[in-house]
C-alpha atoms as a PDB file:
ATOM      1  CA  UNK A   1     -89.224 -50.800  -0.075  1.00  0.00           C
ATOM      2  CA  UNK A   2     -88.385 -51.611  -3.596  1.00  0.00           C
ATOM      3  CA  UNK A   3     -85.879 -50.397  -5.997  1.00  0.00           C
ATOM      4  CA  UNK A   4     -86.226 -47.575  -7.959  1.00  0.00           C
ATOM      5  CA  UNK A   5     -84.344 -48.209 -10.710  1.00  0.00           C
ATOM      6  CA  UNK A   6     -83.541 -51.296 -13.226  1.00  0.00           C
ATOM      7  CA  UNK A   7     -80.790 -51.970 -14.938  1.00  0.00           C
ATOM      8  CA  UNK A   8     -80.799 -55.197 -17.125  1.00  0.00           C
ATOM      9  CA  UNK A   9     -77.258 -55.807 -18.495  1.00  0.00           C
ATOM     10  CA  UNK A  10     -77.327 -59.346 -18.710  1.00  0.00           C
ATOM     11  CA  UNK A  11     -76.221 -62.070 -21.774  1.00  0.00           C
ATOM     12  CA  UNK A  12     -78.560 -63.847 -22.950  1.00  0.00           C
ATOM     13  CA  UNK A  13     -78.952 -67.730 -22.537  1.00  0.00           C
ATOM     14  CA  UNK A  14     -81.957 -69.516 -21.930  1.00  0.00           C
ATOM     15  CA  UNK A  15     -81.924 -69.027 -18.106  1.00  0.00           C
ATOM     16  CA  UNK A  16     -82.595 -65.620 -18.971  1.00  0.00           C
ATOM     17  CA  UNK A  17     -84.820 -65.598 -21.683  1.00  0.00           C
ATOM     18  CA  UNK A  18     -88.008 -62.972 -20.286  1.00  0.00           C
ATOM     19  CA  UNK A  19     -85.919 -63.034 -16.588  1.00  0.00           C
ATOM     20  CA  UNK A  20     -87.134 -59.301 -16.948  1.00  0.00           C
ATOM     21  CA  UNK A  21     -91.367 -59.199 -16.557  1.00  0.00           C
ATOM     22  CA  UNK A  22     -94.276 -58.743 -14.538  1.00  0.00           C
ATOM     23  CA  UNK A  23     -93.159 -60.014 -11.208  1.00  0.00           C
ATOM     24  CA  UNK A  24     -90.192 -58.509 -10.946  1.00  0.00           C
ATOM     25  CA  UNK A  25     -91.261 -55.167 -12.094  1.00  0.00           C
ATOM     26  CA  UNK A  26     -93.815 -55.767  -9.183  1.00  0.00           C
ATOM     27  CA  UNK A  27     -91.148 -55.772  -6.576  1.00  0.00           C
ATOM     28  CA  UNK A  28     -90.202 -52.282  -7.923  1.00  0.00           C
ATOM     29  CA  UNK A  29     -91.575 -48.800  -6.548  1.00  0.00           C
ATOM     30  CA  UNK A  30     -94.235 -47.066  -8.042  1.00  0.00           C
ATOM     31  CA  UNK A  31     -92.966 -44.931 -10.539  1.00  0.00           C
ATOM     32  CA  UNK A  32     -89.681 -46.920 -11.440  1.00  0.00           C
ATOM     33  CA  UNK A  33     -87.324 -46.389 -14.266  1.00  0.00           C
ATOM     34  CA  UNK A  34     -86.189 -49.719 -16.287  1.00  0.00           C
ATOM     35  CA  UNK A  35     -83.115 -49.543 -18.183  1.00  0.00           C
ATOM     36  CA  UNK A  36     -82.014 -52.510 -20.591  1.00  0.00           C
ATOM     37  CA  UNK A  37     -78.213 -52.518 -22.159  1.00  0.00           C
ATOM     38  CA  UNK A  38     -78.319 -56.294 -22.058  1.00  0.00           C
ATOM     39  CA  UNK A  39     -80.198 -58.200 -24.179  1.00  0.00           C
ATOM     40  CA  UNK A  40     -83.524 -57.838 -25.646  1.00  0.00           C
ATOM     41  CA  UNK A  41     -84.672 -60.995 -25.346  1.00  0.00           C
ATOM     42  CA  UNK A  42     -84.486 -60.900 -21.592  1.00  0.00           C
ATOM     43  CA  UNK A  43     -87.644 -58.818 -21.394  1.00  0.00           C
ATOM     44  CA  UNK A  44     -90.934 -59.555 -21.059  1.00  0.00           C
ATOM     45  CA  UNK A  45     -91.580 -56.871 -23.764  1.00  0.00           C
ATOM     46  CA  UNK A  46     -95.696 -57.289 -23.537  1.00  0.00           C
ATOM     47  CA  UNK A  47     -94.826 -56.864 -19.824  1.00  0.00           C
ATOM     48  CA  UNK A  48     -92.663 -53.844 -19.953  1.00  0.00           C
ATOM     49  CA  UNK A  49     -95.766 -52.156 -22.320  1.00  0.00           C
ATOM     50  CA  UNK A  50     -98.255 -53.249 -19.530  1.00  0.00           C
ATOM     51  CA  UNK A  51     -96.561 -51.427 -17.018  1.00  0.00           C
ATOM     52  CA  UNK A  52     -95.724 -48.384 -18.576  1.00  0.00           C
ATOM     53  CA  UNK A  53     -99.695 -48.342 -19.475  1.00  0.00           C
ATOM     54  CA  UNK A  54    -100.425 -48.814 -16.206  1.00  0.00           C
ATOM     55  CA  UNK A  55     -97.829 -46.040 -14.814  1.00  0.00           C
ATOM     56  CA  UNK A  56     -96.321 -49.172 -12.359  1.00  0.00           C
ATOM     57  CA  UNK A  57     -93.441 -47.401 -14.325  1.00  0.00           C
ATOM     58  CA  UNK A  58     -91.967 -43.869 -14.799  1.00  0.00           C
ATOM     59  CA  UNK A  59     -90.240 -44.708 -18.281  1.00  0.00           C
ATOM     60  CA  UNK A  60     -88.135 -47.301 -19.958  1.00  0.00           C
ATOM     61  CA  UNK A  61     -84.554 -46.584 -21.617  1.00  0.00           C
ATOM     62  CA  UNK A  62     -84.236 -49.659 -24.350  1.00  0.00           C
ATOM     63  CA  UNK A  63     -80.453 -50.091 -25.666  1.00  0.00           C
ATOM     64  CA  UNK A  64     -81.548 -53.428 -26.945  1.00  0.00           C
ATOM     65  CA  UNK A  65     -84.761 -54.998 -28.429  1.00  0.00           C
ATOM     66  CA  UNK A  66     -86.249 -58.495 -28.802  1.00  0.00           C
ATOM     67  CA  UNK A  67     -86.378 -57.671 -32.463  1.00  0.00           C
ATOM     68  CA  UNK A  68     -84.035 -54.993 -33.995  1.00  0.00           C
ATOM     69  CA  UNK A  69     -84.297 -52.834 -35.451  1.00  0.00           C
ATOM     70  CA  UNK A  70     -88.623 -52.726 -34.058  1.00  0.00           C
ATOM     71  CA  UNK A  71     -90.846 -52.718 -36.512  1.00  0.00           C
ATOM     72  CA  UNK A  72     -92.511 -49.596 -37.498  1.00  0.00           C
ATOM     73  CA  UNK A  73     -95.851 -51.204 -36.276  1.00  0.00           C
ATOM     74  CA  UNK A  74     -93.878 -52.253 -32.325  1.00  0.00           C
ATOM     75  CA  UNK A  75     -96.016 -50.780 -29.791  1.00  0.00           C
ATOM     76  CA  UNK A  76     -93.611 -48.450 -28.849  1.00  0.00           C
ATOM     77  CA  UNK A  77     -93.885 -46.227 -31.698  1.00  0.00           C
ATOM     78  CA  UNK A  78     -97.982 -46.916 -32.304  1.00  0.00           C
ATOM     79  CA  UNK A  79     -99.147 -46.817 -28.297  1.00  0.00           C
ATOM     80  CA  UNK A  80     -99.877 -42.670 -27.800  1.00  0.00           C
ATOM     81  CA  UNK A  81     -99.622 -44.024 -24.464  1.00  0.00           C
ATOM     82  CA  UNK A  82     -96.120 -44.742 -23.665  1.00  0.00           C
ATOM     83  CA  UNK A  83     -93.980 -43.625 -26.335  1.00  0.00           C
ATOM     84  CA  UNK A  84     -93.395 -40.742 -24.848  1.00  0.00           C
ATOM     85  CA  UNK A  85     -91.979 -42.577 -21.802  1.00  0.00           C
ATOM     86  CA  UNK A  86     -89.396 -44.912 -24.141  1.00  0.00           C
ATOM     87  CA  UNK A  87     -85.960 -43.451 -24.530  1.00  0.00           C
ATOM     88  CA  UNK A  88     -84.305 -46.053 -27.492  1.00  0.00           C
ATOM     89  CA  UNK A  89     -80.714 -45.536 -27.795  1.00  0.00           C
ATOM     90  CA  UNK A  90     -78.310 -47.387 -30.373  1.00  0.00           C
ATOM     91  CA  UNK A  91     -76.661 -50.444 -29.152  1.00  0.00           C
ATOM     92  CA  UNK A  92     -73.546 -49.617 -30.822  1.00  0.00           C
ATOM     93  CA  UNK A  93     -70.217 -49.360 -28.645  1.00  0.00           C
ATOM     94  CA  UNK A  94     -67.253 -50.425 -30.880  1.00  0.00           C
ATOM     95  CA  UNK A  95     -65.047 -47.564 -32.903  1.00  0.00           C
ATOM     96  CA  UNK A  96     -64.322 -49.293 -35.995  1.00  0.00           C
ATOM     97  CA  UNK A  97     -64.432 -47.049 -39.171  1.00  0.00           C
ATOM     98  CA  UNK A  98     -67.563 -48.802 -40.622  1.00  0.00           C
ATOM     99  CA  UNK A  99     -69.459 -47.821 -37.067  1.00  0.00           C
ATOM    100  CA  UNK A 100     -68.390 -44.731 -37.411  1.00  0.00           C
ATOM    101  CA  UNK A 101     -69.991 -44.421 -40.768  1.00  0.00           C
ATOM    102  CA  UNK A 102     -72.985 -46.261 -40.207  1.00  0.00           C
ATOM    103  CA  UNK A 103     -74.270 -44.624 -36.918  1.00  0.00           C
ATOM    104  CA  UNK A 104     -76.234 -42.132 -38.111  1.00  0.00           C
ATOM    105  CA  UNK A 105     -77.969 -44.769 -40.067  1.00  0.00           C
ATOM    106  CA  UNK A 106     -78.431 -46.744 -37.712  1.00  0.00           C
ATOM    107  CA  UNK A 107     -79.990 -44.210 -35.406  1.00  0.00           C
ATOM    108  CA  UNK A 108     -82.463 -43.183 -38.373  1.00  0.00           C
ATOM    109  CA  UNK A 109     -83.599 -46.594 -38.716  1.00  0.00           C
ATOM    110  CA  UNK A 110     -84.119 -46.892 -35.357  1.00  0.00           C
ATOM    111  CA  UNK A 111     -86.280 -43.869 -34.912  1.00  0.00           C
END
């Protein structure tokens, strides 16, 4: 059996660029849940939309994005489909003052 769940928290560096796609969500169960607090750029994000069309997977929790903040045309606000299975949370950890300001901003843009 596969796993369940997948949790991308890698850097980024060019070893790593897209390590997340097809094949490995492939070795996952049916149903999966993929979680990325990495890096964006480590996902096969065409990939990641294929499978949540195809139900291969449950849902998708996105802390990161190749492009940020996604464009208000990204397929995971346009595609009916899946958006519903996309949880995007702000990749924003740090407790300076201007953070603090700026994170309900932030979340706006990125809904």
């Amino acid at each position: 059996k596969g796993s369940q769940f997948l949790v991308s928290c890698l850097p980024f560096t060019k070893e790593t660029k897209n390590i997340v796609n097809k094949k490995l969500f492939d070795l996952m169960e049916d149903d999966s849940v993929f979680v990325n607090i990495g890096r964006g750029k480590n996902v096969d994000e065409e990939d990641l939309h294929q499978c949540l069309l195809t139900n291969k997977l449950l849902g998708a929790c996105m802390d990161v994005s190749c492009v940020e903040p996604l464009p208000k045309d990204h397929w995971i606000y346009t595609d009916e489909e899946v958006r519903d299975k996309v949880l995007l949370t702000c990749h924003k950890v740090d407790n300076m003052d201007y953070t603090l300001q700026q994170r309900g901003v932030w979340v706006k843009q990125n809904l």
